[in-house]
Protein backbone atom coordinates (compact mmCIF):
# COMPACT_ATOMS: atom_id res chain seq x y z
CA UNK A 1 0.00 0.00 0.00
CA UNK A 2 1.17 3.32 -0.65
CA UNK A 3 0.76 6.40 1.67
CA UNK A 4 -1.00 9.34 0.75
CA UNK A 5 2.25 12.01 0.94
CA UNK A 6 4.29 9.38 -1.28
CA UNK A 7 1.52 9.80 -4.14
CA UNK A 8 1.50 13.59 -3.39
CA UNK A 9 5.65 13.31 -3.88
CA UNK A 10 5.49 11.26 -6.95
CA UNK A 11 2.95 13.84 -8.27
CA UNK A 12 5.22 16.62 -7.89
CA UNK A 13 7.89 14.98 -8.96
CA UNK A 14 6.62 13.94 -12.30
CA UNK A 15 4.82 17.34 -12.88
CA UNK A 16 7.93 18.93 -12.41
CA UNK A 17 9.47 16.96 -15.22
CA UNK A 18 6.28 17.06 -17.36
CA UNK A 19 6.01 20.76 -17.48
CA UNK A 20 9.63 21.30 -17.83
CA UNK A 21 8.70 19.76 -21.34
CA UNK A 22 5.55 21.76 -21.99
CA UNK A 23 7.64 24.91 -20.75
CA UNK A 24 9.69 24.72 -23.64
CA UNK A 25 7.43 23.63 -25.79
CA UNK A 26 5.05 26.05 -25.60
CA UNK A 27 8.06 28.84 -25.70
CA UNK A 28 8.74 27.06 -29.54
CA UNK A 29 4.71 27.80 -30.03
CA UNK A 30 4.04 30.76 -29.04
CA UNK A 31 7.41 32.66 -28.74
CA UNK A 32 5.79 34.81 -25.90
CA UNK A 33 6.56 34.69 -22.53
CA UNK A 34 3.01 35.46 -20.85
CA UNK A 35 1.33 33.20 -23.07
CA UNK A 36 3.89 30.23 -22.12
CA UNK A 37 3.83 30.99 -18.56
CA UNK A 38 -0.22 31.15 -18.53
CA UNK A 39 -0.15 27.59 -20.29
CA UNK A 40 2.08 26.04 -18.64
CA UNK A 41 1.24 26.93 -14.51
CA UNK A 42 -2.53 25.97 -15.79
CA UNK A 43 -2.00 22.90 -17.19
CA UNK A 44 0.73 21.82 -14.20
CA UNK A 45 -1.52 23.15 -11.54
CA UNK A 46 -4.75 20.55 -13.07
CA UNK A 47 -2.23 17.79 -14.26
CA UNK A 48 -0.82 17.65 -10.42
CA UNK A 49 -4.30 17.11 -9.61
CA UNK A 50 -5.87 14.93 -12.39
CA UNK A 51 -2.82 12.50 -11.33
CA UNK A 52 -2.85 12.39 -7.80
CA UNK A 53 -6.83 11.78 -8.43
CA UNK A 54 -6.09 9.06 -10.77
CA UNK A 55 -3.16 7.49 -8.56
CA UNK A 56 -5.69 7.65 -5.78
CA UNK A 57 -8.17 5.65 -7.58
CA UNK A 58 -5.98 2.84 -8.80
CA UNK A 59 -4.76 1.87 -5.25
CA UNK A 60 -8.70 0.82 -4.92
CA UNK A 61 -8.43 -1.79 -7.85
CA UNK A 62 -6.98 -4.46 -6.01
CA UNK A 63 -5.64 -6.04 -9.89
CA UNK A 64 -2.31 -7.14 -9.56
CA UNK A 65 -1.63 -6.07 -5.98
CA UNK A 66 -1.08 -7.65 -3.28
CA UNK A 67 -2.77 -7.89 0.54
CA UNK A 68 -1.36 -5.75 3.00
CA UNK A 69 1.40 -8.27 4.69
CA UNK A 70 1.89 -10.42 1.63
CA UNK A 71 5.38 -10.99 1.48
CA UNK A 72 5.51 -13.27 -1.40
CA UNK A 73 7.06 -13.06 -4.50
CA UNK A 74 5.45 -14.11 -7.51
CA UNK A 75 6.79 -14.86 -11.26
CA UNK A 76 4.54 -14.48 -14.26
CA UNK A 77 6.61 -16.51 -17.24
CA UNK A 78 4.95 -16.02 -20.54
């Protein structure tokens, strides 16, 4: 199981990446700096959200997971 503040870190983490990309992107778009910085802290600020939401979600769908205290390893071979 995964805690709630390591989500929130993984989140930030990857968004920090993610718009990194979109930052320059949008800079070989648009060639303007408010326009760039208006996409860019929009789409981070609902991205960082839409993923913790969806990483949130997916530790309810108990598919390939294990139970809490499972310590056993298990090999899928094609």
């Amino acid at each position: 199981m995964e805690s709630k503040k390591r989500t929130a870190i993984k989140a930030l983490s990857y968004r920090a990446l993610v718009t990194s990309i979109l930052l320059v992107v949008s800079w070989i778009f648009t060639s303007d700096i408010g326009q760039t910085t208006l996409i860019t802290v929009v789409y981070a600020a609902l991205a960082t959200v839409g993923y913790y939401g969806h990483e949130r979600v997916w530790l309810k769908v108990g598919w390939q997971t294990r139970k809490k205290g499972d310590t056993r390893v298990t090999c899928h071979l094609p």
